[in-house]
Protein backbone atom coordinates (compact mmCIF):
# COMPACT_ATOMS: atom_id res chain seq x y z
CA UNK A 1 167.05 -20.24 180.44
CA UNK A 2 165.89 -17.75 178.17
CA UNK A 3 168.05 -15.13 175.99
CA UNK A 4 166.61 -11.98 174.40
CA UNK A 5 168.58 -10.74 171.32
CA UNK A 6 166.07 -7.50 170.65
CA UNK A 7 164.28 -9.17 167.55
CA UNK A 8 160.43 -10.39 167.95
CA UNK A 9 159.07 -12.38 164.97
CA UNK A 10 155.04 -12.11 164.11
CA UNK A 11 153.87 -13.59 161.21
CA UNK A 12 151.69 -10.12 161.39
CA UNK A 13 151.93 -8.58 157.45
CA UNK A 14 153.12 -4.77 157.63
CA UNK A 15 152.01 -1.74 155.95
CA UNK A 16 154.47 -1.87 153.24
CA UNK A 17 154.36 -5.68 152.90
CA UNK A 18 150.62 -4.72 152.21
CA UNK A 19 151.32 -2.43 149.31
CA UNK A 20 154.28 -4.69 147.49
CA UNK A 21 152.65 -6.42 143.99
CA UNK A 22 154.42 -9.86 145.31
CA UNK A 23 152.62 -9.62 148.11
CA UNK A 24 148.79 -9.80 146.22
CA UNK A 25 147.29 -13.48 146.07
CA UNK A 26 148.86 -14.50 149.07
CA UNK A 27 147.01 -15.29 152.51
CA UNK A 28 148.47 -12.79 155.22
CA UNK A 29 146.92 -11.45 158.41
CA UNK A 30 146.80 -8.30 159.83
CA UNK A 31 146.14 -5.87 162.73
CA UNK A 32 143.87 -2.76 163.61
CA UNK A 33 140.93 -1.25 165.23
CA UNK A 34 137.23 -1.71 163.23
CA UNK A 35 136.90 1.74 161.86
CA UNK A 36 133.66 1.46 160.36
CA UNK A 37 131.35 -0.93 159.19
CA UNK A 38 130.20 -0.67 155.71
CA UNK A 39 127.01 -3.63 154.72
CA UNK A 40 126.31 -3.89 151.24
CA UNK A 41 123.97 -6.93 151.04
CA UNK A 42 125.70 -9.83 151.30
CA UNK A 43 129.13 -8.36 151.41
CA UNK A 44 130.05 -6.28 153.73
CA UNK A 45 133.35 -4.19 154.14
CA UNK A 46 135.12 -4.06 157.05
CA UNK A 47 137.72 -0.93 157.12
CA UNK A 48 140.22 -1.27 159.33
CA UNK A 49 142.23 1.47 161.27
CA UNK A 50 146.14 0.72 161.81
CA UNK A 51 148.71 3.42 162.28
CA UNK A 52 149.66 4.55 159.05
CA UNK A 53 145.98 4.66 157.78
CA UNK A 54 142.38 2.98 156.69
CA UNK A 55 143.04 -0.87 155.15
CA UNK A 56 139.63 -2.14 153.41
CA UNK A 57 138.88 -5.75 154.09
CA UNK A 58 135.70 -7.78 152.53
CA UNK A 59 133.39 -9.99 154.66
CA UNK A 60 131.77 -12.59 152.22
CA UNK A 61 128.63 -14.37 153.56
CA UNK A 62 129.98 -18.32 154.47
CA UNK A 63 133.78 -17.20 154.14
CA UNK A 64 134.41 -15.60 157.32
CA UNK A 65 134.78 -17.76 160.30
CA UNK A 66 133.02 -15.23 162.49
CA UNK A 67 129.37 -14.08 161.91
CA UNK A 68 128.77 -10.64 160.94
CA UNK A 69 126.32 -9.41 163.56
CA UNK A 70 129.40 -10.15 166.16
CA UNK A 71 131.92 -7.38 164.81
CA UNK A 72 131.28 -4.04 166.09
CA UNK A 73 132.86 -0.24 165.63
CA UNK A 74 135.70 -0.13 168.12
CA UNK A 75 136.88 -3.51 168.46
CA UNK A 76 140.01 -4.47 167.75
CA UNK A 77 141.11 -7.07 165.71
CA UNK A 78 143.17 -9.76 163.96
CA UNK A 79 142.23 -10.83 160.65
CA UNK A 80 143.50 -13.55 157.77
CA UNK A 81 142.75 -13.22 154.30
CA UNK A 82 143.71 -13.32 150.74
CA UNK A 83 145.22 -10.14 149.25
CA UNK A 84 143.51 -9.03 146.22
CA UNK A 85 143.88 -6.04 144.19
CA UNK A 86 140.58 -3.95 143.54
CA UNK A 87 141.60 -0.59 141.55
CA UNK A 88 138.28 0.82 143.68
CA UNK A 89 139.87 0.51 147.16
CA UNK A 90 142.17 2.44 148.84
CA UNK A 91 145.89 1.90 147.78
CA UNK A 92 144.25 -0.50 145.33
CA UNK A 93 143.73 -3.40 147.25
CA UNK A 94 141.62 -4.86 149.67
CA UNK A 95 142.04 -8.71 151.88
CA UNK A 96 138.97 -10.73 151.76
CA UNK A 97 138.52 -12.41 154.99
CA UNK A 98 138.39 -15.69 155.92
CA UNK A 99 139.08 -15.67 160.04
CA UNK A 100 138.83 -12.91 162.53
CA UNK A 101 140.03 -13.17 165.58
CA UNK A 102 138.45 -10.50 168.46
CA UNK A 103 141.17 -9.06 170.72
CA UNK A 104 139.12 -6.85 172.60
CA UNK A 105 135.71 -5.21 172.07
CA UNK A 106 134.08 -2.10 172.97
CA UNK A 107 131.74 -1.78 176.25
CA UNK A 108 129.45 0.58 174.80
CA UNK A 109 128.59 2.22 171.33
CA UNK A 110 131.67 5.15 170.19
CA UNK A 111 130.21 8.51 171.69
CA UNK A 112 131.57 10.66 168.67
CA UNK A 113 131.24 9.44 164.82
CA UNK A 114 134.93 9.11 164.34
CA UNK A 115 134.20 7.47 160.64
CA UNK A 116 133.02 10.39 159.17
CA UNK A 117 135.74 11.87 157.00
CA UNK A 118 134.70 15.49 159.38
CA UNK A 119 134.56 14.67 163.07
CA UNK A 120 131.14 17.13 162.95
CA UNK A 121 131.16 18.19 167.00
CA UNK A 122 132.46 21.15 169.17
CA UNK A 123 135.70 21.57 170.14
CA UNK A 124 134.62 20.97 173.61
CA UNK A 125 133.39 17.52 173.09
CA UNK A 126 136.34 16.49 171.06
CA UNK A 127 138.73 17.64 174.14
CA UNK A 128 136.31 16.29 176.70
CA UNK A 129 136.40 12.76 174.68
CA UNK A 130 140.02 13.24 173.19
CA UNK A 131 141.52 9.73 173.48
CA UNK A 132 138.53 8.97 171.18
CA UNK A 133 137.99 11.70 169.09
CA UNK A 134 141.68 11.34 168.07
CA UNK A 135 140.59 7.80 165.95
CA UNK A 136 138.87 10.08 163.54
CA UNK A 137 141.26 10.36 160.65
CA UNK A 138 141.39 14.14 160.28
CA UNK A 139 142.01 14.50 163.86
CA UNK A 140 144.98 11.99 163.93
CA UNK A 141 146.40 13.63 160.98
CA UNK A 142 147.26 16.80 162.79
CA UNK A 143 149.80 15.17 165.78
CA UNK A 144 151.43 13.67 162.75
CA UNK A 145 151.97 16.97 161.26
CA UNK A 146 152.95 18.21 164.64
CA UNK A 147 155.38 14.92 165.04
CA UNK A 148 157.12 16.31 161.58
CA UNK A 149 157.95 19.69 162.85
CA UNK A 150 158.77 18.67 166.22
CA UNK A 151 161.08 15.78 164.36
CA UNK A 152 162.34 18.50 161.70
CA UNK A 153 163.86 20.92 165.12
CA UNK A 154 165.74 17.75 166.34
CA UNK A 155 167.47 16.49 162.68
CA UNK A 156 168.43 19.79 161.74
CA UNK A 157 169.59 21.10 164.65
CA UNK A 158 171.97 17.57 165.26
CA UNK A 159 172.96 18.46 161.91
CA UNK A 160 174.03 22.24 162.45
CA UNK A 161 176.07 20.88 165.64
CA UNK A 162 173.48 21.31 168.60
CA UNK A 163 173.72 19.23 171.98
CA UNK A 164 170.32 18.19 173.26
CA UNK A 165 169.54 18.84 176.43
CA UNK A 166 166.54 18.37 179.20
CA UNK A 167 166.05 21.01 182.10
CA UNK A 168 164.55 20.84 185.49
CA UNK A 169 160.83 21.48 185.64
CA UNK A 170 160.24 22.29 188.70
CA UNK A 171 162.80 25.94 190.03
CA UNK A 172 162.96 28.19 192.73
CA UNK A 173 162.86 30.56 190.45
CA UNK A 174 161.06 31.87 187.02
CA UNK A 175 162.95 33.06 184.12
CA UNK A 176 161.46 35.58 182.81
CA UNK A 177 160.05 37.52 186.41
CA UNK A 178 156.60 39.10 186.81
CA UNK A 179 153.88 37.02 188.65
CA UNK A 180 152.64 34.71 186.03
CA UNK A 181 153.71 31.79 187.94
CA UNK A 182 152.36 28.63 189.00
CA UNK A 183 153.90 28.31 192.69
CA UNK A 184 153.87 25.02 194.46
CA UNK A 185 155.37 23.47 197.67
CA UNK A 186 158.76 21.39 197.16
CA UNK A 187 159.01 19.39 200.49
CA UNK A 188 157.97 22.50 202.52
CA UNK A 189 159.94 24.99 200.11
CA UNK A 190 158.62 27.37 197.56
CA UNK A 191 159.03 26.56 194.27
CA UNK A 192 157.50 27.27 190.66
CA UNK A 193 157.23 25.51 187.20
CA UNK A 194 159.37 26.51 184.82
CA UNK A 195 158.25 29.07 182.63
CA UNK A 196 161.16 28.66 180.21
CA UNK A 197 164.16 26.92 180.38
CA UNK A 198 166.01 30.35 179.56
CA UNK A 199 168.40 30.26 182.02
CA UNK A 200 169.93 26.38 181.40
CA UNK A 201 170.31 26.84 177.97
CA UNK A 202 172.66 30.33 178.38
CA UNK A 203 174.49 28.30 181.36
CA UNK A 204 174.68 25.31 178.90
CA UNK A 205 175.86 27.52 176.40
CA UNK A 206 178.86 27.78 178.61
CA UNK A 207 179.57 23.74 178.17
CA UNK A 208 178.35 22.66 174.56
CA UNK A 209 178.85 25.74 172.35
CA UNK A 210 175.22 25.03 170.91
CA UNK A 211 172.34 23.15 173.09
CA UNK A 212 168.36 22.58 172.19
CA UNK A 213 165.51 21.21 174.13
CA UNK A 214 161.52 20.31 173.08
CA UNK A 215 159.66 20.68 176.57
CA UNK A 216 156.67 22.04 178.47
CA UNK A 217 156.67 25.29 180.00
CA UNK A 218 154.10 27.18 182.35
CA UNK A 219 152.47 30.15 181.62
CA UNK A 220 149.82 31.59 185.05
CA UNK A 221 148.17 34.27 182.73
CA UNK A 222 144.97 34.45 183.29
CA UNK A 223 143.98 34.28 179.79
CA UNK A 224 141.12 32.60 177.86
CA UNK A 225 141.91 32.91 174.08
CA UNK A 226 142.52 31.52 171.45
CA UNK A 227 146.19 31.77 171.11
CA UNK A 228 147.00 31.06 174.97
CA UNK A 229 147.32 28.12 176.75
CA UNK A 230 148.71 27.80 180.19
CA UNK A 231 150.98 24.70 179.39
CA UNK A 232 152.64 24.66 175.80
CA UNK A 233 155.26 22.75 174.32
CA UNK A 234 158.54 24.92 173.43
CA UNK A 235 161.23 24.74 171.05
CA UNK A 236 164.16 26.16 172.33
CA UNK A 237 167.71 26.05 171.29
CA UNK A 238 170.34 28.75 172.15
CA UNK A 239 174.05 29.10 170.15
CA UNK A 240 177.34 30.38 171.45
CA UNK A 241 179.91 32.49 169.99
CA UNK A 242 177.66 34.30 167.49
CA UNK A 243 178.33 37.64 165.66
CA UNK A 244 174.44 38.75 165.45
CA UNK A 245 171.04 38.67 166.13
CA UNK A 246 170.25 37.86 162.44
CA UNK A 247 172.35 34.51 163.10
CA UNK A 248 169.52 33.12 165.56
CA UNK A 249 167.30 34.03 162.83
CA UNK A 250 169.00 32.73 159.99
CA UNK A 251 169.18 29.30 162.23
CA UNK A 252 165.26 29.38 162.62
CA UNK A 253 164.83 29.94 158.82
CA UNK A 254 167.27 26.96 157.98
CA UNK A 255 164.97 24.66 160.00
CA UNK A 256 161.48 25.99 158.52
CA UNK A 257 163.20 25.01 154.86
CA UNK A 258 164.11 22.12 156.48
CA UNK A 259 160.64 20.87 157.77
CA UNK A 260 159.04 22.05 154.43
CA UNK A 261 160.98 19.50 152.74
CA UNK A 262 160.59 16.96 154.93
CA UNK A 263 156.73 17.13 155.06
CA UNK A 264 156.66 17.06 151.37
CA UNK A 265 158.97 14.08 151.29
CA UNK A 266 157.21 11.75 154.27
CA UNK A 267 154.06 13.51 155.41
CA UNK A 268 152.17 14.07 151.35
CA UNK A 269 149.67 11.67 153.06
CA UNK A 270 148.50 13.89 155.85
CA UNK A 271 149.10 17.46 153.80
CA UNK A 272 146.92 15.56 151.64
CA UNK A 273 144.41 14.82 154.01
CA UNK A 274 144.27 18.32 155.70
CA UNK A 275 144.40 19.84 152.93
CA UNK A 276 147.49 21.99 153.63
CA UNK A 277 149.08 24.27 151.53
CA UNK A 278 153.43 24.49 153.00
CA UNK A 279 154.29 28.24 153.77
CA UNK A 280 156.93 29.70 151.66
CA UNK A 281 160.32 29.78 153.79
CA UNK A 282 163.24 30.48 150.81
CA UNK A 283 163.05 33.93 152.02
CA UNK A 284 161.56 35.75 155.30
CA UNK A 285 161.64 40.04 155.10
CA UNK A 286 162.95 41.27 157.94
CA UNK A 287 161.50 44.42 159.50
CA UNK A 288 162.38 46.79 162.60
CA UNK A 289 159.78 46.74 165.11
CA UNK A 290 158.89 50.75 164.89
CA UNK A 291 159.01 50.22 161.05
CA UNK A 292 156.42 47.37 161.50
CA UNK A 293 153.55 49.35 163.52
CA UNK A 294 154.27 52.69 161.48
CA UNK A 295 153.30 50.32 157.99
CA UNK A 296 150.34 48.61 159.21
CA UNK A 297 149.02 52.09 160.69
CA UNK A 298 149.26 54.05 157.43
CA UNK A 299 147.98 51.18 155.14
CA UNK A 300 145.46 50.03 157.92
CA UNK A 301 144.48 53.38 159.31
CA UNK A 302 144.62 51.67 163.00
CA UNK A 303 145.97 54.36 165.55
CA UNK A 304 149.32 53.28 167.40
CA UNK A 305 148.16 53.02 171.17
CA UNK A 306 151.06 50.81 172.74
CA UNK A 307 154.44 52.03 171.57
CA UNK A 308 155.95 49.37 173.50
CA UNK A 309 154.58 46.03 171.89
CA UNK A 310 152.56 44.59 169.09
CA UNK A 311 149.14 44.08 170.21
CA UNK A 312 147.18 40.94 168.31
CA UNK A 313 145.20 43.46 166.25
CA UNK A 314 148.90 44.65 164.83
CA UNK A 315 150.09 41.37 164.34
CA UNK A 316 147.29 40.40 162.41
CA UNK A 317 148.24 43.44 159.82
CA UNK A 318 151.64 42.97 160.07
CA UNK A 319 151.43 39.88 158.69
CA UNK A 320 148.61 40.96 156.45
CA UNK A 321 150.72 43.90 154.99
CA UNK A 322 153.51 41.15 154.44
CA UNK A 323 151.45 39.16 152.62
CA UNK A 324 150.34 41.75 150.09
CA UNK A 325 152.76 43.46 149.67
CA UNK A 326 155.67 40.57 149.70
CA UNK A 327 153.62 37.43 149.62
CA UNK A 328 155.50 36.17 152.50
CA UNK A 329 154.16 33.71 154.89
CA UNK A 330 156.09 34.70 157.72
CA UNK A 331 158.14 37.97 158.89
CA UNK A 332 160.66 38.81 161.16
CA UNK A 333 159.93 41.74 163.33
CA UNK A 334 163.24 42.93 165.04
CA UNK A 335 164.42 45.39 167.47
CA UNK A 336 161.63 45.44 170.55
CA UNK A 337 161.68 48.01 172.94
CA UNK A 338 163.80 47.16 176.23
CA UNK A 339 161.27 48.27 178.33
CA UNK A 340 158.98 44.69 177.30
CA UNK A 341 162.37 42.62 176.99
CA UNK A 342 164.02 40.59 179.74
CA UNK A 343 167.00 41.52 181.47
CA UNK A 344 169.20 39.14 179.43
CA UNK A 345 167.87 40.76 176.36
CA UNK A 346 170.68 42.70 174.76
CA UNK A 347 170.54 46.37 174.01
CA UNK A 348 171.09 47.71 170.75
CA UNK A 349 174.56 49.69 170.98
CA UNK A 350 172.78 52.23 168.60
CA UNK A 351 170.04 53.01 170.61
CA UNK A 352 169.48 51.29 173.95
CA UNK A 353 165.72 51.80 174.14
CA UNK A 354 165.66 48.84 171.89
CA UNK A 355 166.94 45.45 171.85
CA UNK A 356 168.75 42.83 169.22
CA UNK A 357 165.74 40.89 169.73
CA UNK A 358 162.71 39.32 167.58
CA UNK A 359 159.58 38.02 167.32
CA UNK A 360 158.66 35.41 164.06
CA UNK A 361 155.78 36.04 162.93
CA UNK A 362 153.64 33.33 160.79
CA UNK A 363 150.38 34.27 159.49
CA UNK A 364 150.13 37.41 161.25
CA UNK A 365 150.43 35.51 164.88
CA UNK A 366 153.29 35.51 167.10
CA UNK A 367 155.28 31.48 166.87
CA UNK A 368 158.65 32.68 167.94
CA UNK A 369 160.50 35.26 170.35
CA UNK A 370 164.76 35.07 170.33
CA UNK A 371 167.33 37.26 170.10
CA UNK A 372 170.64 38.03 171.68
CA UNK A 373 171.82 37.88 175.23
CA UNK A 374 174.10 39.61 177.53
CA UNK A 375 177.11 37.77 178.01
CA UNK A 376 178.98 40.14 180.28
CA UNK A 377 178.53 39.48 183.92
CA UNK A 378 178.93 43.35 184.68
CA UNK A 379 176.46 44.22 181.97
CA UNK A 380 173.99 41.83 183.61
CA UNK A 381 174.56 43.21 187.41
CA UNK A 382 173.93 46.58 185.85
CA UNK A 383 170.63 45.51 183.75
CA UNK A 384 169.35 44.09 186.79
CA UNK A 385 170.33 47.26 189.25
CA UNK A 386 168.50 49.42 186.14
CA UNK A 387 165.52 47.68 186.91
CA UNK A 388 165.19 47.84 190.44
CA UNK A 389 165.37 43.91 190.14
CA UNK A 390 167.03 41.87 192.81
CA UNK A 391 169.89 39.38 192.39
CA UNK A 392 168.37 37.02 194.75
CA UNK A 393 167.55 32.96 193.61
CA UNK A 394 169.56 33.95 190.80
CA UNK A 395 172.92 33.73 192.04
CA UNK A 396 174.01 30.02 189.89
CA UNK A 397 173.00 31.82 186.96
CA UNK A 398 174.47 34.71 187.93
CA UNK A 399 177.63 33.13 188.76
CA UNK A 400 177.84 31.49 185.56
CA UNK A 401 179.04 34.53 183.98
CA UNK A 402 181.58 35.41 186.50
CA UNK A 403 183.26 33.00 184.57
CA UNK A 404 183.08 34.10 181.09
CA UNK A 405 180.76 33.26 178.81
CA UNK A 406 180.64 33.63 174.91
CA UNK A 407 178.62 36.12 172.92
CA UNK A 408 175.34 33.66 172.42
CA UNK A 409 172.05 33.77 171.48
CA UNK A 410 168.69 31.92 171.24
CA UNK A 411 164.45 30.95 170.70
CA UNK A 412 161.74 29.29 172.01
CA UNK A 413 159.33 28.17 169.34
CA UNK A 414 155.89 27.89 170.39
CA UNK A 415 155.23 24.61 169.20
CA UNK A 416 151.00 24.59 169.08
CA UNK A 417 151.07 27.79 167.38
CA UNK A 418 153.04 26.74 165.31
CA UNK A 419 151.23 23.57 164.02
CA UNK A 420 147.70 25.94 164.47
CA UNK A 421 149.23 28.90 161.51
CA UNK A 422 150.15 25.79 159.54
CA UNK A 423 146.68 23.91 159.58
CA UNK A 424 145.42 27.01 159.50
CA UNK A 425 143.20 26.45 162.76
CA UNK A 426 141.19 28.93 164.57
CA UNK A 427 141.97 27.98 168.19
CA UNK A 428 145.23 26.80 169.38
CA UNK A 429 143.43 24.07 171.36
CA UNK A 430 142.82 21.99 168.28
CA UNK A 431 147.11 21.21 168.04
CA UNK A 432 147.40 20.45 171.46
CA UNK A 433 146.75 16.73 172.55
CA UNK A 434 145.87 17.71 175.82
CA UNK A 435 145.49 21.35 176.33
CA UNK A 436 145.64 22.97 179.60
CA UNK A 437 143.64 26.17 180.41
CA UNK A 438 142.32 27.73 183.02
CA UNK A 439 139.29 25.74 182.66
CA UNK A 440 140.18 22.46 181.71
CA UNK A 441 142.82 19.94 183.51
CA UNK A 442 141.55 16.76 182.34
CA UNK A 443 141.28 14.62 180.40
């Protein structure tokens, strides 16, 4: 009989094992994909790919086990050596090899040059070919970056007292209303993909005082930009018993100081390797949404033409204006109209044609929308009679606030636009894994 007690021991020599002085001298063996093959005469260097970066090992004519001409790009691999410091290599060291052991190798030559330091190709061909063009080092770098932010939401947010929660997927109903919806049969009865998990988190709001969820949500606008896709990944969290608006906001700019610091402190590699310069978060201005059009118009000299909403053009110059005049990164714009609000969306007791909404915006694009909700059940029914809207598929919901609910508020964080401001992409396809369009649904 055999017991499992949740330890495994390999005699397999770790990234930081690699990197301690005791550890130079000594014979270890290690793991990773051949990266790239580098022949130098009679010495050759093979660099090896493992998860927390490129590890340089030497191939010496007669002191390898394994003859040269067998190890190809894209095998993977389990070598032996001696550890030897070489100020020249990476991290200052390199293992000179003396067996290698093939776990698995490649059917075919790599269809993308994922050893350049550049993966030089379209964006098409990298998301056509994306489980390989991922290997390339730049290309990995980004999901890591992406991994801090989406890691940064969950610490802090534990910290300030949130519950994490997961909401259906699949609804009878959307959130948010109009007819961008992807519709599907549920055993013979209509249903949609979520568009938000709105709803949940004001119900759940009800139960934990302060919940948060990272999930996907489905967008059926028939867009093709590069700011759109029809599948993101959100960051949502939504906080009861609030006094203002400006809390929800404060919230969101405690977590951007907090995942500042913690890519400084354990992502300097891949900042490093992209290149990125962190946004500065100690302060964000805060502007009314009015305000916001009337100053990019007059330094701009763009016409207003939609009183109702910030068109990408304006949000561009917004952000622009922000930046010269403020040097500020992001802005908050507050105060939308209630005309392009949801129901829930509170209305300003000073002036009901707007709302005690927002919209964050980084770079001049759009990463956040939040704000305060109705928490009245009689304010809702009205809202929703105001707007020639009908109570039906949202009675649970509905019903929810029957009981009494406390004043709350929340966000949803567009995660890919987020990580696109911050590596300063053009497209948001290039900090998605696997985006989904209306064009593409594989790989």
């Amino acid at each position: 009989m055999k017991f499992l007690d949740g330890s495994w021991k390999k005699d397999i020599c770790q990234w930081e094992e690699l990197l301690k002085e005791e550890t130079l001298g000594k014979t270890v063996t290690i793991e990773g994909a051949l990266h790239s093959i580098r022949k130098m005469g009679e010495v050759a260097f093979l660099i090896l790919r493992k998860r927390e970066g490129l590890f340089q090992t030497v191939y010496e004519q007669g002191a390898a086990d394994l003859p040269l001409a067998s190890c190809k790009e894209g095998m993977f691999l389990r070598v032996t050596g001696s550890l030897k410091k070489e100020t020249r290599a990476p991290h200052e060291r390199e293992l000179h090899l003396a067996h290698i052991e093939i776990l698995s190798k490649p059917a075919e030559p790599m269809p993308l040059a994922i050893d350049k330091w550049k993966l030089d190709t379209s964006l098409e061909a990298k998301l056509n070919m994306r489980p390989i063009a991922l290997r390339n080092v730049q290309e990995r770098a980004k999901f890591k970056i992406q991994e801090a932010l989406v890691r940064a939401f969950r610490d802090y947010l534990y910290q300030e007292g949130f519950t994490e929660i997961h909401t259906p997927k699949i609804g009878a109903r959307g959130a948010e209303g109009g007819a961008n919806l992807f519709k599907l049969s549920y055993f013979h009865k209509p249903a949609v993909l979520a568009q938000s998990p709105q709803f949940y988190k004001q119900m759940m709001v009800g139960v934990f005082d302060r919940v948060f969820e990272t999930g996907p949500v489905f967008r059926a606008e028939k867009h093709n930009t590069k700011r759109h896709l029809n599948e993101y990944t959100s960051l949502d969290f939504e906080m009861g018993y609030i006094d203002s608006f400006e809390e929800i906001m404060a919230m969101e700019t405690g977590f951007l100081q907090y995942a500042r610091a913690l890519l400084k402190k354990d992502y300097e590699k891949e900042l490093s390797i992209l290149k990125i310069t962190l946004p500065k978060v100690e302060e964000i201005p805060v502007v009314r949404f009015d305000e916001a059009k009337e100053l990019a118009s007059e330094k701009y000299q763009r016409k207003i033409r939609n009183p109702y909403d910030l068109e990408p053009e304006e949000e561009a110059l917004i952000g622009k204006y922000f930046k010269e005049e403020y040097d500020a990164d992001f802005v908050f714009v507050t105060h939308y109209p209630s005309k392009k609000r949801p129901f829930y969306a509170m209305d300003d007791p000073a002036d009901p044609r707007f709302t005690l909404s927002f919209d964050l915006l980084f770079h001049g694009l759009e990463v956040t929308t939040g704000g305060q909700r109705i928490h009245d059940y009689q304010m809702l029914l009205d809202k929703i009679k105001d707007r020639g809207m009908e109570t039906e598929g949202m009675e649970q919901y509905l019903d929810t606030f029957k009981h009494g609910m406390p004043p709350h508020g929340g966000l949803g964080i567009g995660l890919e636009r987020l990580t696109m401001q911050l590596l300063g992409e053009e497209n948001v396809r290039e900090a998605c894994l696997f985006p989904r369009d209306m064009n593409r649904l594989e790989p």
